[in-house]
C-alpha atoms as a PDB file:
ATOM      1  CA  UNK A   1      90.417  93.178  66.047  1.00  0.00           C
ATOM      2  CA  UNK A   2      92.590  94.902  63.304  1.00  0.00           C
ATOM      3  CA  UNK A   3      95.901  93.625  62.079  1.00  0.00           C
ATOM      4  CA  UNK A   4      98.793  94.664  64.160  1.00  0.00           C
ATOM      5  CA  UNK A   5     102.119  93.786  64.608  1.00  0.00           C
ATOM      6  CA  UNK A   6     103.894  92.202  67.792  1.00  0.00           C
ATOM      7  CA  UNK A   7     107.753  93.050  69.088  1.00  0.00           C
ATOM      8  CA  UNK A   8     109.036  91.252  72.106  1.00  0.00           C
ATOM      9  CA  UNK A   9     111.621  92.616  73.409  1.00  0.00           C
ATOM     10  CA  UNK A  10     113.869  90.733  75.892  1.00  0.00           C
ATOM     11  CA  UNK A  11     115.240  94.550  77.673  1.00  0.00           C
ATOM     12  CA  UNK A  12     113.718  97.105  79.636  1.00  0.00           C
ATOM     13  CA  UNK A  13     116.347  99.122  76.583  1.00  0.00           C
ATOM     14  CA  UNK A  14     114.842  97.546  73.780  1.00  0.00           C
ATOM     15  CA  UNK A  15     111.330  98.066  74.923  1.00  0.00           C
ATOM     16  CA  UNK A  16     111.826 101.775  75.374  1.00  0.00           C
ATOM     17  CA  UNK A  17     113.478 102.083  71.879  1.00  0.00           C
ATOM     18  CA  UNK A  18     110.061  99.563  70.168  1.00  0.00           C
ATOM     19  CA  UNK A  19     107.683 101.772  71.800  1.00  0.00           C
ATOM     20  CA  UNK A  20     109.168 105.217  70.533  1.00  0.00           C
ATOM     21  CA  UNK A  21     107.683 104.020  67.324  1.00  0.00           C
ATOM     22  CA  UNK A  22     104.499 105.754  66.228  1.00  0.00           C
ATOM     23  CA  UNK A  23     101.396 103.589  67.112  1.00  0.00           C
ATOM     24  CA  UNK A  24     103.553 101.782  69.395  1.00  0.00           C
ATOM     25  CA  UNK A  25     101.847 100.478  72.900  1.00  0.00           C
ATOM     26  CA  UNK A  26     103.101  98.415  75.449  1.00  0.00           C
ATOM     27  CA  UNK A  27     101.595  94.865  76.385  1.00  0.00           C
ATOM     28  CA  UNK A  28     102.364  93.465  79.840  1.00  0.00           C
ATOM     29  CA  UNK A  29      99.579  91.054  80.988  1.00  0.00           C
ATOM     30  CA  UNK A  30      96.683  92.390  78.411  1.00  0.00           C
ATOM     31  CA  UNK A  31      93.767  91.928  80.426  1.00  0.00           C
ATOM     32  CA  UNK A  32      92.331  95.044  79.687  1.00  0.00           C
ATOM     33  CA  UNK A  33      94.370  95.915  76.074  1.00  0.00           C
ATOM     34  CA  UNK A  34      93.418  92.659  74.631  1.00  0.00           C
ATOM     35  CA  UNK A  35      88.968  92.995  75.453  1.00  0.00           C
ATOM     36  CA  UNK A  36      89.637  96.655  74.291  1.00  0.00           C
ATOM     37  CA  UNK A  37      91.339  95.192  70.935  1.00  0.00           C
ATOM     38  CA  UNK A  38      88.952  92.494  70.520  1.00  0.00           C
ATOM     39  CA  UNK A  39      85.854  95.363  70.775  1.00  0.00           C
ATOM     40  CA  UNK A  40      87.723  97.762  68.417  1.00  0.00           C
ATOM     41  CA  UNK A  41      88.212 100.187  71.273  1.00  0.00           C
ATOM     42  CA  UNK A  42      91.712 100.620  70.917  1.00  0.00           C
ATOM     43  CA  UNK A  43      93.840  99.694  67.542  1.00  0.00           C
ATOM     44  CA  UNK A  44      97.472  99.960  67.897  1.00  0.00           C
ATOM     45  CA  UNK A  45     100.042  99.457  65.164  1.00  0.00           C
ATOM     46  CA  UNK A  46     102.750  97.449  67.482  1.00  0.00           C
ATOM     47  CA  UNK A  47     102.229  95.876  70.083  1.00  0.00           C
ATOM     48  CA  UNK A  48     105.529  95.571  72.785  1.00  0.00           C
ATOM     49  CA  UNK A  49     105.513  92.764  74.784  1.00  0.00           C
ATOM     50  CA  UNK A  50     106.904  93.022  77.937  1.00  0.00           C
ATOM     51  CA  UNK A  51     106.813  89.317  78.889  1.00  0.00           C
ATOM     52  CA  UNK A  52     109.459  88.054  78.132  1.00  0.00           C
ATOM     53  CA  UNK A  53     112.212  90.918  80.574  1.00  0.00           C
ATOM     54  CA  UNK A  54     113.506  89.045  82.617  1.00  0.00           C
ATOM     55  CA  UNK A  55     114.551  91.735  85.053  1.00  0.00           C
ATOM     56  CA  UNK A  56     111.280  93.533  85.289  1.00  0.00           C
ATOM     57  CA  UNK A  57     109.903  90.128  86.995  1.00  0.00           C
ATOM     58  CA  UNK A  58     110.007  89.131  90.382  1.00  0.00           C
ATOM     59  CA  UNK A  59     109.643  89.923  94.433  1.00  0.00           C
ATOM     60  CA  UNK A  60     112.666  91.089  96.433  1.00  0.00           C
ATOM     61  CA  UNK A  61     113.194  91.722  99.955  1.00  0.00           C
ATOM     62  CA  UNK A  62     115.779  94.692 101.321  1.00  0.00           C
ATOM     63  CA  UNK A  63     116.238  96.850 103.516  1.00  0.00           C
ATOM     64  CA  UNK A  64     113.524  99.396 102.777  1.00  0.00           C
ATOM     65  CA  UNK A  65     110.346  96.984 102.385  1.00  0.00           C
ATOM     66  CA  UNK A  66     109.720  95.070  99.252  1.00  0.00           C
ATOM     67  CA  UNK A  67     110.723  95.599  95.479  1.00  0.00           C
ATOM     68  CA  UNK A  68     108.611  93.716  92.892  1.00  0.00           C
ATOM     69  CA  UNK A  69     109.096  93.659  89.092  1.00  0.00           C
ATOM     70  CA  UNK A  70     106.217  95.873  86.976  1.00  0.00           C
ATOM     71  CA  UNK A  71     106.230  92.463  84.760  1.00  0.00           C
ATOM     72  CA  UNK A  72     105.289  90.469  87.678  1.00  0.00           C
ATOM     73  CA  UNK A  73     102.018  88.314  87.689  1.00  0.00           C
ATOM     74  CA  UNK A  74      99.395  88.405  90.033  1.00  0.00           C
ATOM     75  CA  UNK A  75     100.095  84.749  91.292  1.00  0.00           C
ATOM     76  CA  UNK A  76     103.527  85.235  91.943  1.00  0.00           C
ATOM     77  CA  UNK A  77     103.606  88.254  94.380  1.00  0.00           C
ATOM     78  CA  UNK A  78     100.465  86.135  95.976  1.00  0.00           C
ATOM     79  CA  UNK A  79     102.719  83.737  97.109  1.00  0.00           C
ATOM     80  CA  UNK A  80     106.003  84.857  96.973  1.00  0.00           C
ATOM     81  CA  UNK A  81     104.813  88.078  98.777  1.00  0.00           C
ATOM     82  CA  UNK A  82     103.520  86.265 101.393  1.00  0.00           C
ATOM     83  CA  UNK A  83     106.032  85.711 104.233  1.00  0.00           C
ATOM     84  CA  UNK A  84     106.853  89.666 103.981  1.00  0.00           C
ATOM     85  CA  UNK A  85     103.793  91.653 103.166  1.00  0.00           C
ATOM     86  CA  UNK A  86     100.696  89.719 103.834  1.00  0.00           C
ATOM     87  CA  UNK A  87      97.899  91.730 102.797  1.00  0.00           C
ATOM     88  CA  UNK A  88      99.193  92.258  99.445  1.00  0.00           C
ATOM     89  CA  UNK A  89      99.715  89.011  99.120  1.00  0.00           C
ATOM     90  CA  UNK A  90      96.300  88.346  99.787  1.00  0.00           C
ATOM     91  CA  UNK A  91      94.736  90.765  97.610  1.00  0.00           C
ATOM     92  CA  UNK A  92      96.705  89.658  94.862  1.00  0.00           C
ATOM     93  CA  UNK A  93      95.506  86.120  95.363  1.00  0.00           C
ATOM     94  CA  UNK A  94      91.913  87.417  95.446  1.00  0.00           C
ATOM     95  CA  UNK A  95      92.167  89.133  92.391  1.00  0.00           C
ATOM     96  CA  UNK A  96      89.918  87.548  89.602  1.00  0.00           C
ATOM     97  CA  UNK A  97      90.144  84.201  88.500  1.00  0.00           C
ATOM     98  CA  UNK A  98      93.097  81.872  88.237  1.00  0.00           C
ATOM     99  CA  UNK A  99      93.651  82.487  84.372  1.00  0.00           C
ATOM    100  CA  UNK A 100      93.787  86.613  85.475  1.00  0.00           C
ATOM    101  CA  UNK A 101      96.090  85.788  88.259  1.00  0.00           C
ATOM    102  CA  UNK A 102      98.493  84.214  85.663  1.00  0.00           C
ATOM    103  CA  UNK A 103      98.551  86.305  83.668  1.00  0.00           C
ATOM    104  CA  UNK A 104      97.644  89.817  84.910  1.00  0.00           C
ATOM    105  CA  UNK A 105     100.563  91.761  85.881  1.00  0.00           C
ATOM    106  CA  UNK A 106     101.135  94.351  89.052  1.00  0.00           C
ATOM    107  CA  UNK A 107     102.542  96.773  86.983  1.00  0.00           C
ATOM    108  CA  UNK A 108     100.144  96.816  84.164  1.00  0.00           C
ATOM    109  CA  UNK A 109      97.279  97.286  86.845  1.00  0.00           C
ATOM    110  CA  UNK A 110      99.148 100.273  88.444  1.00  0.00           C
ATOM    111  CA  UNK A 111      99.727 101.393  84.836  1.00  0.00           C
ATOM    112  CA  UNK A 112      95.967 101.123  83.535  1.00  0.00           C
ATOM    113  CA  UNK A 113      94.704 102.635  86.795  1.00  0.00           C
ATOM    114  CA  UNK A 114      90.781 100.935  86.457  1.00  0.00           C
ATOM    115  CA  UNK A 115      88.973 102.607  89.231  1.00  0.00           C
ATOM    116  CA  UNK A 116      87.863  99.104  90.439  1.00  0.00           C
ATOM    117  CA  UNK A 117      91.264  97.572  90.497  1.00  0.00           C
ATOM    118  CA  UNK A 118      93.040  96.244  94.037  1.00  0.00           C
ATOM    119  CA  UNK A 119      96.873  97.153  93.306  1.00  0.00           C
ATOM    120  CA  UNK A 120      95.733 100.641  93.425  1.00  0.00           C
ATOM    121  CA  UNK A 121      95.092 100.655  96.856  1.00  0.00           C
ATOM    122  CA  UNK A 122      97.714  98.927  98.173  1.00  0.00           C
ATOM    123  CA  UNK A 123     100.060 101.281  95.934  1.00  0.00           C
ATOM    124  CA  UNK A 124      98.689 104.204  97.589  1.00  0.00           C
ATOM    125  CA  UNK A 125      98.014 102.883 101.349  1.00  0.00           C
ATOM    126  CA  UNK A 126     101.669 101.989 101.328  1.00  0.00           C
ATOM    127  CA  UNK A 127     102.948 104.844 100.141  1.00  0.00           C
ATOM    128  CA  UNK A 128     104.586 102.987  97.714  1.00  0.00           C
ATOM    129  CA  UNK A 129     107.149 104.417  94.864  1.00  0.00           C
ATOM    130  CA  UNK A 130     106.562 103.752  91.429  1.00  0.00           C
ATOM    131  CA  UNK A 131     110.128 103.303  89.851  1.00  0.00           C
ATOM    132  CA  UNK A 132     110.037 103.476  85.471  1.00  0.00           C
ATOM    133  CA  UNK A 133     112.627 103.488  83.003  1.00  0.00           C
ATOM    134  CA  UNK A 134     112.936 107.302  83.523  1.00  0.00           C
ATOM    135  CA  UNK A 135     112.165 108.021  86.850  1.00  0.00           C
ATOM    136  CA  UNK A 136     110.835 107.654  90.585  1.00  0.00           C
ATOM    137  CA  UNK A 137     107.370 108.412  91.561  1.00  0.00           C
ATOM    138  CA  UNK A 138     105.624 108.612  94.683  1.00  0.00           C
ATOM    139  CA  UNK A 139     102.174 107.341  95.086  1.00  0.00           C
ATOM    140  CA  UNK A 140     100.626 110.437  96.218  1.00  0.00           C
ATOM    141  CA  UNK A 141     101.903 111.927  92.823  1.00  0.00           C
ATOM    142  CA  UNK A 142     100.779 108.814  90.747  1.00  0.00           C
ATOM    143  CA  UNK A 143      97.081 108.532  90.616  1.00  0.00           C
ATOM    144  CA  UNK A 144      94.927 111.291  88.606  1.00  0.00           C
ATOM    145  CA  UNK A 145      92.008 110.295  87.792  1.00  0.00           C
ATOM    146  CA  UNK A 146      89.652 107.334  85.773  1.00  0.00           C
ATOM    147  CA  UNK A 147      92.135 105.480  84.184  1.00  0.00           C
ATOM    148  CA  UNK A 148      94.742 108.493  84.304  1.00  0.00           C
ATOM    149  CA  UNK A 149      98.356 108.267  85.654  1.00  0.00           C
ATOM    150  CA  UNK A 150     101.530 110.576  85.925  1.00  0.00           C
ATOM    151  CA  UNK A 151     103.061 108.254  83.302  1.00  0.00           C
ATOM    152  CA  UNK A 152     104.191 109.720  80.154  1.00  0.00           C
ATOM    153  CA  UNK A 153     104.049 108.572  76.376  1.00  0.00           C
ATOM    154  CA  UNK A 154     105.863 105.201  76.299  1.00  0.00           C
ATOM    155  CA  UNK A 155     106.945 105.016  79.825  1.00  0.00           C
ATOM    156  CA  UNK A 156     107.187 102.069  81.773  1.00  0.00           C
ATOM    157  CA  UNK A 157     106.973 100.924  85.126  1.00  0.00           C
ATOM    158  CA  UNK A 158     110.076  98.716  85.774  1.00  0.00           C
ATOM    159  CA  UNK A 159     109.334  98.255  89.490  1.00  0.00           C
ATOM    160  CA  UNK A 160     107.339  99.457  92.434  1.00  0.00           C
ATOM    161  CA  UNK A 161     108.609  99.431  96.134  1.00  0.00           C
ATOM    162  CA  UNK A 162     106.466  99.060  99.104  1.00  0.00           C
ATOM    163  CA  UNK A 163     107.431  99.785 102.739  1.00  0.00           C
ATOM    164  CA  UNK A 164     106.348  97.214 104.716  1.00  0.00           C
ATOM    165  CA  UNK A 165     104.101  98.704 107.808  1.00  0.00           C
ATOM    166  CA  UNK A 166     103.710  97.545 110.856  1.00  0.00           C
ATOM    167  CA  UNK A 167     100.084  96.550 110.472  1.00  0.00           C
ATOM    168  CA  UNK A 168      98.039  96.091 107.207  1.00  0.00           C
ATOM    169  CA  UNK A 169      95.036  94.493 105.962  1.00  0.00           C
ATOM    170  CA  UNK A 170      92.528  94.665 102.492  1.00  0.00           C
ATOM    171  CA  UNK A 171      88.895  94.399 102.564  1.00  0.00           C
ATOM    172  CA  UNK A 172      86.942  93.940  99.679  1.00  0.00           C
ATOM    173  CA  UNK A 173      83.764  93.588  98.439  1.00  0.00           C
ATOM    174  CA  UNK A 174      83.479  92.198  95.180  1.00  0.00           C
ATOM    175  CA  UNK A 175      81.732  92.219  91.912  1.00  0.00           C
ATOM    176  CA  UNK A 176      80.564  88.597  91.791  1.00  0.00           C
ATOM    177  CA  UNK A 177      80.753  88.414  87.937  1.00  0.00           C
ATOM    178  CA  UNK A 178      83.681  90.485  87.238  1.00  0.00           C
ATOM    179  CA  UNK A 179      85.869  90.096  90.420  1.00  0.00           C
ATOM    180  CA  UNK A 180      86.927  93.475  90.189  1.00  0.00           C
ATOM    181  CA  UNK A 181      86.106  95.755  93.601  1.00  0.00           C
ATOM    182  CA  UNK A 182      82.775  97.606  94.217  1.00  0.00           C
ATOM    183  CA  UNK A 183      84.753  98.749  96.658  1.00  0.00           C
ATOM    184  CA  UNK A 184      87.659  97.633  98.460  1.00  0.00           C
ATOM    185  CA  UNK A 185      89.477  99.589 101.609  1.00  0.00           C
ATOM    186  CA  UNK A 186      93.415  98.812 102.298  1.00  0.00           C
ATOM    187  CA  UNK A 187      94.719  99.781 105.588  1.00  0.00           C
ATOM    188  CA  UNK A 188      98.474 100.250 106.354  1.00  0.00           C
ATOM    189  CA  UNK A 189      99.534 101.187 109.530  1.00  0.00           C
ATOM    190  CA  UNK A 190     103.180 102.811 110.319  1.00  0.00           C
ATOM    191  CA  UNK A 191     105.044 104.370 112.444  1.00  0.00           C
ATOM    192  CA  UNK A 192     104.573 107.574 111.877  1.00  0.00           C
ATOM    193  CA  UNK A 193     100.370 107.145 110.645  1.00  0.00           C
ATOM    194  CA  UNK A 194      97.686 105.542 109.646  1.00  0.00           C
ATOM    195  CA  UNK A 195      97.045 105.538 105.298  1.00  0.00           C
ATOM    196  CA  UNK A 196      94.035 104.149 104.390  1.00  0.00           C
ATOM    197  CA  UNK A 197      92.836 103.912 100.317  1.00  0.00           C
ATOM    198  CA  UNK A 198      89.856 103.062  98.753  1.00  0.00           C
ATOM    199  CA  UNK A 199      88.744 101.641  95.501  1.00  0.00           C
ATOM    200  CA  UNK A 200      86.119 101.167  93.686  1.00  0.00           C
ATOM    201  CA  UNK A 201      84.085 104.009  94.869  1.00  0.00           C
ATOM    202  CA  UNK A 202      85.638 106.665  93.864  1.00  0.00           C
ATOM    203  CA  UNK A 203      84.457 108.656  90.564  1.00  0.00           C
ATOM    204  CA  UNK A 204      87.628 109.923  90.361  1.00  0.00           C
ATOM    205  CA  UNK A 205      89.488 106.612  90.514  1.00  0.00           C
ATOM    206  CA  UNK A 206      91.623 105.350  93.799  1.00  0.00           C
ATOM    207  CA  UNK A 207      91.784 107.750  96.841  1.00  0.00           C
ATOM    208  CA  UNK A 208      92.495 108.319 100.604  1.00  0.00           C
ATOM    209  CA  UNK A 209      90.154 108.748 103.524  1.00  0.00           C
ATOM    210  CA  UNK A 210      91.745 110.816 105.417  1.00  0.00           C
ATOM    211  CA  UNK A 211      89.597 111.517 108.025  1.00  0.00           C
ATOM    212  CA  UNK A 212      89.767 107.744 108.663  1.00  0.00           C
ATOM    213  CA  UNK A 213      93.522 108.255 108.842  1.00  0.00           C
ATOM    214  CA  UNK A 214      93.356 111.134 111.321  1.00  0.00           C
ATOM    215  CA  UNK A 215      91.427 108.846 113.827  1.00  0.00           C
ATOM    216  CA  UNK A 216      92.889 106.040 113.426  1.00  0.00           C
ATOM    217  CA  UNK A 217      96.495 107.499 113.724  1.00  0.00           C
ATOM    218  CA  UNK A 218      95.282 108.261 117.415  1.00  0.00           C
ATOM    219  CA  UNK A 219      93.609 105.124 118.117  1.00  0.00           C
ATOM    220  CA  UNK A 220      93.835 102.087 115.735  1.00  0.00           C
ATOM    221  CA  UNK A 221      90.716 100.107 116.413  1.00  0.00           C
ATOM    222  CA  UNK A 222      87.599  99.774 114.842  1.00  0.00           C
ATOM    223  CA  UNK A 223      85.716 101.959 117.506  1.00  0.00           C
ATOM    224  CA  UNK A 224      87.966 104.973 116.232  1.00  0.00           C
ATOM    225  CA  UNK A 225      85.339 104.709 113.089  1.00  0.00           C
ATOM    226  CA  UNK A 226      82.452 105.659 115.224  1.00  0.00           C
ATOM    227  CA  UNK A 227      80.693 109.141 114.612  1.00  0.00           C
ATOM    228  CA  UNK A 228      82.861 109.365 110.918  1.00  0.00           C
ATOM    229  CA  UNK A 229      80.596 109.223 107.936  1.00  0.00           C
ATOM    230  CA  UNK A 230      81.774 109.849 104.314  1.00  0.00           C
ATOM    231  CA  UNK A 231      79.830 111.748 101.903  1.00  0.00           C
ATOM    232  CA  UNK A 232      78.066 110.202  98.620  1.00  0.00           C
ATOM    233  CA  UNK A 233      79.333 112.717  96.760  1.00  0.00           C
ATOM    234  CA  UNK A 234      81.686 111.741  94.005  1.00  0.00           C
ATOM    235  CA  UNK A 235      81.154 107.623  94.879  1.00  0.00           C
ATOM    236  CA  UNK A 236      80.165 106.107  91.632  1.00  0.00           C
ATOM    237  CA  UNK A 237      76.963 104.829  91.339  1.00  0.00           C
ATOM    238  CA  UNK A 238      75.383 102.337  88.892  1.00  0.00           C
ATOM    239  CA  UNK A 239      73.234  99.200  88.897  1.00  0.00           C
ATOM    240  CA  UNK A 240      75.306  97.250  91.468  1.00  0.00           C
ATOM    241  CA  UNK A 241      75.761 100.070  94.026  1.00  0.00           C
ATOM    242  CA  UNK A 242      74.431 103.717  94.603  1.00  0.00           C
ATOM    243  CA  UNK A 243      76.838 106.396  95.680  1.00  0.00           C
ATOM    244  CA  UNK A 244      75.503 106.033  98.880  1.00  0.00           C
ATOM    245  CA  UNK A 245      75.757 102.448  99.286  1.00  0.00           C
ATOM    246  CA  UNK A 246      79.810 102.566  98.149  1.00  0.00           C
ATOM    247  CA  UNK A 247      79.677 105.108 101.119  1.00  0.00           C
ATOM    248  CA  UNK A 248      78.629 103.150 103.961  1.00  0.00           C
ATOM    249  CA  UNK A 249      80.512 100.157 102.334  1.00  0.00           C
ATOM    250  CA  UNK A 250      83.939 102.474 102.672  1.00  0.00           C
ATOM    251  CA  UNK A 251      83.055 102.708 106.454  1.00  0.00           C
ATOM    252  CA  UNK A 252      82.104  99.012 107.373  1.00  0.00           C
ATOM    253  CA  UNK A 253      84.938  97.678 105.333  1.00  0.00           C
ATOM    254  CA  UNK A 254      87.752 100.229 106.853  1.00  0.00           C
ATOM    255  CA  UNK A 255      86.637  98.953 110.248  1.00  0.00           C
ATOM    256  CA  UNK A 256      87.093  95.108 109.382  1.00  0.00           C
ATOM    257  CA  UNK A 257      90.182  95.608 107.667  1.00  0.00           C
ATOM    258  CA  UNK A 258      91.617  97.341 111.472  1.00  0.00           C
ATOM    259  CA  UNK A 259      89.872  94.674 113.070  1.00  0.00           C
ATOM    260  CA  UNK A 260      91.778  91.900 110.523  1.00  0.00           C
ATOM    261  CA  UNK A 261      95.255  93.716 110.629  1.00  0.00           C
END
């Protein structure tokens, strides 16, 4: 790891002023900056922590759904989550270990975009807006690509809010040594549709079925799967999964996450 230096900032302000600096990168739960640092894959100058904002940290019911802080860890919106949004909940609790969960935040997931990670999913199933210290951003909008986001330079994601459907459940199946999903399916069911994401698959990162939504939006039960089939082409393939294999797994695990929500 090469010699940086660390600034902890105790204001969404005072981080956006530390990471103007050049070199400057942003450090909410580090579970992918840190291994990156540690391999000499990345080498910033100054490090911003975000841990210690106070107000970007936390899980908030209103009116419109559910607000949680970017700063938030994993094991808080698993529990405090819970009695509003269950399937979030759940998915953050099943995200890796109990050290990730502790640390690991939901915005610095959304942020790093992994094309294997859970909040991605439930971001874009819920049609969820991505709130930052400059902006709003809808979730359709948000995701580009492997690792690639609509954020800018320095930008930070203060808080994302999730409508609360009427129905929702995630499936995964995981990565037994990593955690992480070789693929997962979140379904979220309003009033107006059906939104179903999948990760892990994908070469180019999170995305929606939408054929899946088209049926389901007529007919929300498993059977409403039956006769749909999603093409291999662009799944990711590699030694724990062919692109055909992350296919059929998008189909069987879009049907148990109806048949669970």
């Amino acid at each position: 790891m090469h010699d940086f230096e660390l600034v902890k900032p105790s204001s969404v302000a005072e981080a956006v002023a530390a990471l103007a600096a050049e070199g400057a990168q942003a450090l909410s739960g580090g579970q992918t900056l840190l291994p990156s640092m540690k391999q000499r894959l990345a080498a910033p100058d100054t490090l911003v922590s975000l841990t210690d904002i106070a107000e970007m940290k936390g899980v908030c019911r209103s009116d419109a759904g559910l607000a949680i802080g970017g700063g938030t860890c994993h094991a808080t919106v698993a529990k405090e989550a819970k009695a509003h949004y269950p399937a979030l909940a759940w998915l953050a609790g099943e995200i890796g270990d109990p050290a990730v969960r502790a640390r690991g935040t939901i915005g610095g997931s959304v942020a790093n975009d992994d094309p294997a990670a859970c909040y991605p999913a439930a971001v874009l199933a819920s049609n969820a807006t991505i709130v930052t210290d400059r902006r709003e951003i809808q979730a359709d909008d948000f995701f580009q690509g492997l690792f690639t986001t609509a954020l800018e330079e320095g930008e930070i994601i203060t808080t994302i809010h999730f409508p609360i459907p009427e129905k929702a459940a995630y499936m995964k199946f995981a990565q037994p040594a990593s955690r992480f999903a070789l693929v997962g399916v979140f379904v979220a069911k309003f009033a107006d549709g059906v939104r179903v994401a999948v990760t892990g698959a994908g070469e180019d990162g999170v995305f929606r079925w939408t054929e899946a939504e088209e049926a389901l939006s007529r007919d929300f039960r498993p059977e409403a799967l039956e006769g749909l089939s999603l093409s291999p082409d662009g799944m990711l393939g590699d030694m724990h999964g062919t692109p055909a294999y992350r296919a059929h797994l998008v189909k069987v695990l879009t049907g148990r996450a109806v048949a669970d929500a």
